[in-house]
Protein backbone atom coordinates (compact mmCIF):
# COMPACT_ATOMS: atom_id res chain seq x y z
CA UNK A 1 142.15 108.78 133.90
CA UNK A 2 141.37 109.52 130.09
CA UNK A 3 140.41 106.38 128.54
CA UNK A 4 141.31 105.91 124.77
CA UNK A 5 138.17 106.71 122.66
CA UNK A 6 138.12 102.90 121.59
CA UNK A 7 136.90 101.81 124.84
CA UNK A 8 133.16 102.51 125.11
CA UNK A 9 132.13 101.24 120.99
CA UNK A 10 134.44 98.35 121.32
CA UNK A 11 132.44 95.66 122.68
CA UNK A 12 129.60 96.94 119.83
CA UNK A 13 129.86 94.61 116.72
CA UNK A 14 127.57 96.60 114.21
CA UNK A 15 126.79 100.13 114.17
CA UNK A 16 123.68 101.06 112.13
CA UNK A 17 122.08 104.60 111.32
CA UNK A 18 118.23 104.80 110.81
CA UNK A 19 118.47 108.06 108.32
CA UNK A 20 114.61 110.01 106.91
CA UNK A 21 114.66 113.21 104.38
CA UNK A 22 112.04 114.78 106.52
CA UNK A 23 110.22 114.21 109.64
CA UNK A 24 107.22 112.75 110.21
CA UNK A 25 107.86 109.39 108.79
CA UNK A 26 108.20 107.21 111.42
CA UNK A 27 111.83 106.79 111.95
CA UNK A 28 111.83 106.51 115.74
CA UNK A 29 109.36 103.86 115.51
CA UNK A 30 111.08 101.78 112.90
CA UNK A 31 114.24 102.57 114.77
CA UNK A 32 112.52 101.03 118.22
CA UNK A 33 110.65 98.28 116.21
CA UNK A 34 113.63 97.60 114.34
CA UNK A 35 115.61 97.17 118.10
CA UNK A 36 112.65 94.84 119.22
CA UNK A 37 112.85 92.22 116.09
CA UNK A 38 116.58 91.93 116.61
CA UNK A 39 115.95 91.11 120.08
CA UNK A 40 113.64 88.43 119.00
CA UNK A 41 116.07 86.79 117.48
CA UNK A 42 117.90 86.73 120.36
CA UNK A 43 120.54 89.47 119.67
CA UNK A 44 121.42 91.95 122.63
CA UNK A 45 120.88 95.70 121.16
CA UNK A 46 121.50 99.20 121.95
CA UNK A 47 119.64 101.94 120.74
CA UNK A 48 121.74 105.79 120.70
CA UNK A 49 118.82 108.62 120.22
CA UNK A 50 120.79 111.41 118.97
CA UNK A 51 117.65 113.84 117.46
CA UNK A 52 118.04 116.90 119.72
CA UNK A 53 114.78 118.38 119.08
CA UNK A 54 112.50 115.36 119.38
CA UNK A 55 113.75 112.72 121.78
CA UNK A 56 110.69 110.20 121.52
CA UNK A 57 112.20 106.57 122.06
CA UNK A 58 112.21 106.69 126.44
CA UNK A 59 108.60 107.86 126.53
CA UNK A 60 108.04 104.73 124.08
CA UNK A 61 109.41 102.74 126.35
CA UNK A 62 107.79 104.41 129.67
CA UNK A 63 111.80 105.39 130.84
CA UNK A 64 111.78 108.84 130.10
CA UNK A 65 112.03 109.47 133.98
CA UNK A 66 114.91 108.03 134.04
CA UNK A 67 118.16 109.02 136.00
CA UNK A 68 121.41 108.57 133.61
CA UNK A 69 123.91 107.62 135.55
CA UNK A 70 128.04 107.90 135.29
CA UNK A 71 131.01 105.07 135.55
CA UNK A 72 134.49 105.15 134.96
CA UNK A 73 133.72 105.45 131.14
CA UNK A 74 131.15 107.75 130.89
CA UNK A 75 127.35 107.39 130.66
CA UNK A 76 125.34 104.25 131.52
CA UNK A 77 122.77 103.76 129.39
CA UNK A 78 118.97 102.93 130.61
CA UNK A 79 117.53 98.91 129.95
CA UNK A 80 114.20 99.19 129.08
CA UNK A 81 113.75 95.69 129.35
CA UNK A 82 113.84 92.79 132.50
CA UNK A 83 116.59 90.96 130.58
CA UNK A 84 118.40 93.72 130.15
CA UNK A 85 118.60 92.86 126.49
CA UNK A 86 117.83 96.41 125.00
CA UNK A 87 119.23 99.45 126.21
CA UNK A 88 118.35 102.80 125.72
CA UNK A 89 120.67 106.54 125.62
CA UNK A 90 118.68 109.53 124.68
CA UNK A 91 119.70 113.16 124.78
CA UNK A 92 116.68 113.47 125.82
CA UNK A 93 117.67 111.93 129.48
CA UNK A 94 120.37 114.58 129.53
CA UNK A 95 118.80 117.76 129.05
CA UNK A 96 117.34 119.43 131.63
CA UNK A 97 114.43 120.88 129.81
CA UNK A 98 114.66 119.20 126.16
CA UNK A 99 113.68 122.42 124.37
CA UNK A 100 116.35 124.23 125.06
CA UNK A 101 118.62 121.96 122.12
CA UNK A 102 116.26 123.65 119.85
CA UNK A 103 117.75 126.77 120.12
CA UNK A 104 121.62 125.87 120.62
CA UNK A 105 123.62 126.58 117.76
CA UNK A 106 125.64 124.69 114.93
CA UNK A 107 128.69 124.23 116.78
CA UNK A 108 127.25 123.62 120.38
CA UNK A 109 125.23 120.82 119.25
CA UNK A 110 127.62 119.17 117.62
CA UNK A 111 130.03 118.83 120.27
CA UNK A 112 127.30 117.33 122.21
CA UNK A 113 126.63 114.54 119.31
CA UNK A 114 130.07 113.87 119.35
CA UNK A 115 130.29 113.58 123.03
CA UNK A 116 127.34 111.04 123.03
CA UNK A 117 128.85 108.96 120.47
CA UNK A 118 131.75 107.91 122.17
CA UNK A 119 131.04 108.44 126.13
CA UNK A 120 128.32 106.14 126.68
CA UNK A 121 129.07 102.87 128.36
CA UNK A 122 127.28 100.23 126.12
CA UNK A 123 129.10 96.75 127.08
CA UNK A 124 128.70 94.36 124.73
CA UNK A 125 126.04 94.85 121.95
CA UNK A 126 125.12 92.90 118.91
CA UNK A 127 123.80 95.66 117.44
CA UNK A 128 123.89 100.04 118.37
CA UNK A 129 121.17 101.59 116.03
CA UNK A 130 121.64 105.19 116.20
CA UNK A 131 118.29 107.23 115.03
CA UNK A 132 119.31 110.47 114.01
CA UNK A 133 117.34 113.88 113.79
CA UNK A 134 115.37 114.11 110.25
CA UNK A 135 116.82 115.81 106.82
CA UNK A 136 120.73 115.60 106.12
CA UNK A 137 122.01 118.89 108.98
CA UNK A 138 125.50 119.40 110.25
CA UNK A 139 124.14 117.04 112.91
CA UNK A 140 124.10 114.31 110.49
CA UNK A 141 127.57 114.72 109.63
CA UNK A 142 128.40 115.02 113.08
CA UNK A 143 126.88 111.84 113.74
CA UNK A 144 128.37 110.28 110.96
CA UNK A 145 131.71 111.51 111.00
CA UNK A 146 131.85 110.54 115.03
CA UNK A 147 131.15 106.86 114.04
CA UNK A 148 133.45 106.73 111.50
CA UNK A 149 136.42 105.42 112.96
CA UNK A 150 133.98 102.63 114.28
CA UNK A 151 132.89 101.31 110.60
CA UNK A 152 129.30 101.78 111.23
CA UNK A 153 127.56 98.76 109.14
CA UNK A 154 125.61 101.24 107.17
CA UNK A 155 122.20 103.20 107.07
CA UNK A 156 118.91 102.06 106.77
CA UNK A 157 116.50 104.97 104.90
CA UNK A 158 112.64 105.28 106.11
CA UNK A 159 110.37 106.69 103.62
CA UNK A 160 106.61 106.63 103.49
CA UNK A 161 105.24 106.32 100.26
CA UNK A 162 104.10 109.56 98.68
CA UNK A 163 106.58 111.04 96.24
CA UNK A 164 107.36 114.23 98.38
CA UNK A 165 109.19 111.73 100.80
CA UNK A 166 110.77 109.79 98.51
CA UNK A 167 112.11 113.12 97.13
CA UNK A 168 113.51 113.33 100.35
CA UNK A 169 115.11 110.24 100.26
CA UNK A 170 116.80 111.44 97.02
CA UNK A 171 119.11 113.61 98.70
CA UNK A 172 119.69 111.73 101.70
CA UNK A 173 121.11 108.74 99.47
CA UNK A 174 123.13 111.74 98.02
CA UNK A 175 124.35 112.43 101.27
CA UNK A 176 125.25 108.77 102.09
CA UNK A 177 127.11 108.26 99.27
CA UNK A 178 129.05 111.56 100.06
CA UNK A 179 130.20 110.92 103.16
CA UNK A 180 130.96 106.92 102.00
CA UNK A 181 128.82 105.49 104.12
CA UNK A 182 126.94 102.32 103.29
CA UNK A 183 123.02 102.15 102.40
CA UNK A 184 121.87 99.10 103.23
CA UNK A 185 118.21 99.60 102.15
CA UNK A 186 114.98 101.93 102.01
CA UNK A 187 111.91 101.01 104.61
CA UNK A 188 108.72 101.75 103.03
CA UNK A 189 107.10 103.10 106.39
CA UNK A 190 103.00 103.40 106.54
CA UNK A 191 102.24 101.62 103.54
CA UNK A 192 99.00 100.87 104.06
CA UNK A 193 96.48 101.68 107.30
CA UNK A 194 95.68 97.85 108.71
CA UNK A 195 91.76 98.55 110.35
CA UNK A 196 91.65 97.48 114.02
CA UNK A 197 88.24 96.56 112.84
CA UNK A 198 88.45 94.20 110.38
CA UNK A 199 92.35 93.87 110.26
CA UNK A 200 91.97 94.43 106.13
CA UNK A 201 95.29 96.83 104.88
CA UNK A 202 93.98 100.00 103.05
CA UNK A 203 96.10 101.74 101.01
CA UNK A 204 95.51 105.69 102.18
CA UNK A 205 98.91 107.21 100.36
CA UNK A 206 99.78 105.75 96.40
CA UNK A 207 101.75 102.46 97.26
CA UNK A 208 104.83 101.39 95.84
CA UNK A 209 107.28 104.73 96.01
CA UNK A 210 109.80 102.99 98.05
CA UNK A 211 110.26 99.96 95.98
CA UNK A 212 110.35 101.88 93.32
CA UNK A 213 113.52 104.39 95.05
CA UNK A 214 115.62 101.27 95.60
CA UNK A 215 115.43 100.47 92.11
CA UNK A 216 116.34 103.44 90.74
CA UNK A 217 118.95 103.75 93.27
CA UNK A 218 120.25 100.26 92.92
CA UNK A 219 119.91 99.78 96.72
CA UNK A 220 118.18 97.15 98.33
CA UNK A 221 114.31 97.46 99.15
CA UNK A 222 113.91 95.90 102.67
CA UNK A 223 110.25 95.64 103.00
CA UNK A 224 107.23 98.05 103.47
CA UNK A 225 105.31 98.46 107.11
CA UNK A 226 101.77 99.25 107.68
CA UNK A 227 100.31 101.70 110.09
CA UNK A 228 98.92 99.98 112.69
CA UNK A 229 96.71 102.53 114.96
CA UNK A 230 96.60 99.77 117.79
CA UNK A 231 100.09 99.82 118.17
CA UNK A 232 100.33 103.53 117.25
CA UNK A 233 97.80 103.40 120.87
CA UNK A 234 99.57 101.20 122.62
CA UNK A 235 102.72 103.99 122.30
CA UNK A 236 100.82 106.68 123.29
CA UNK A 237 99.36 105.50 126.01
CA UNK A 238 102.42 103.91 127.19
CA UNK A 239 101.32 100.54 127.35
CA UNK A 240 103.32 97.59 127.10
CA UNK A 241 105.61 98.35 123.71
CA UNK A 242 107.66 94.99 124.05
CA UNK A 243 104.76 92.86 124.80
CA UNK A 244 102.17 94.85 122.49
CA UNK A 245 104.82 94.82 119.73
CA UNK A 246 104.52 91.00 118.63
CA UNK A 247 100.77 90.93 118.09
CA UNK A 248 100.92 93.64 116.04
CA UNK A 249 100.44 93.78 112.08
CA UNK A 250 104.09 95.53 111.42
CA UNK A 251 105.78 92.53 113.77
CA UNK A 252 106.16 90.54 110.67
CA UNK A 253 107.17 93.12 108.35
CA UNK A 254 110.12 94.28 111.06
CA UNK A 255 110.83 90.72 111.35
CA UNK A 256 111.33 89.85 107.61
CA UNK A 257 113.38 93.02 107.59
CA UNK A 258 115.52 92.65 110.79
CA UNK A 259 116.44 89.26 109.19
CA UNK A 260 117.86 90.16 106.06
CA UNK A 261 120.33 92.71 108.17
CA UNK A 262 121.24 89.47 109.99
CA UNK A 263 121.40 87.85 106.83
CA UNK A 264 123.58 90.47 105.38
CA UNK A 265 125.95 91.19 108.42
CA UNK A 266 126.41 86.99 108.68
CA UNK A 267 127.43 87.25 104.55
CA UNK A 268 129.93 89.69 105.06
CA UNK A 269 131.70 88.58 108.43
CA UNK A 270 132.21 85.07 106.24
């Protein structure tokens, strides 16, 4: 029984892509803490982890021994949560040892990514944000071009703030804007190291590069986050990431940025 491609997105009302020139930058993380401030404001969320080389997300959120298991439509994806209110697909469930992606080729991967895309059973979802591998690859286009029947809401870049990455950026708001898809704002990511000590925000790169991107690009800026080792810690060692995430000194940061998505996706559905 082939069921039409429609099926599995369908019950998904925005589709956004968390998009970095390079890696390094922190785009799981801002994809994850992104997830977690939506569900704070009470939105149910999915979270698609298509970078083949460097599935991080399940070991952020202490699942990546998880068994993915199959319906009718295709994959169920893992809840990381009690409520059931974020779940979680990750190649890196899928592969049997993870490193081998690194050395498939073009084509192989691809078919994979598209796969993924449509065969996962997500339900109903407020919001799918897809965190793709770094740079703009064939994978990227894969990704994109996959979704595209599915009007993804846009992309949101992740930068950090020395000029290299922004350079970065450059060409992956080229890349947006060639394959039409919408940018709806650059993340300043590390700006500023908050001290665990004395919770006072250091500037450790130049500050500003982000803000100043958007500007130039005539997209919007959507907020910078600070590094915050305890958190960083509390990943690492697999502690607590939904409870730990709240106290930290990004939450409100993520939260002033989650809301203006909300903000935006309530402005155009009016």
């Amino acid at each position: 029984s082939f069921l039409p491609e429609r099926s599995n997105l369908a019950g998904v009302r925005h589709i956004l892509l968390v998009l970095s020139g390079k890696g390094g930058v922190g785009k799981s993380t801002i994809s994850t803490q992104l997830a977690l401030s939506l569900r704070h404001s009470g939105k149910k969320v999915g979270i698609l982890d298509v970078d083949l080389c460097g599935p991080s997300i399940p070991r952020m959120f202490r699942v990546q021994d998880s068994d993915v298991h199959q319906c009718d439509s295709g994959w169920v994806p893992v809840f990381v949560d009690q409520d059931k209110s974020i779940s979680l697909m990750s190649i890196g469930f899928l592969l049997e040892k993870p490193d081998d992606a690194v050395v498939w080729r073009g084509p192989k991967k691809n078919a994979l990514i598209k796969q993924f895309v449509t065969d996962v059973a997500w339900g109903d979802l407020d919001f799918l944000i897809v965190d793709t591998p770094p740079g703009t690859s064939d994978e990227h286009i894969s990704t994109v071009e996959a979704l595209r029947p599915y009007k993804p809401l846009g992309a949101i870049l992740v930068t950090t703030p020395q000029a290299v990455s922004v350079g970065d950026v450059r060409r992956e708001l080229t890349f947006c804007k060639k394959t039409g898809l919408r940018v709806l704002g650059i993340v300043e990511n590390m700006s500023g190291f908050v001290c665990p000590h004395c919770s006072e925000c250091t500037n450790i790169f130049s500050t500003g590069g982000g803000e100043e991107l958007a500007r130039h690009a005539g997209v919007p800026f959507l907020g910078s986050v600070p590094l915050d080792p305890q958190l960083s810690q509390s990943l690492e060692e697999g502690r607590d990431f939904i409870q730990e995430f709240p106290k930290s000194s990004a939450f409100p940061a993520l939260t002033h940025i989650a809301q203006q998505i909300l903000d935006g996706t309530l402005q155009r559905s009016s």
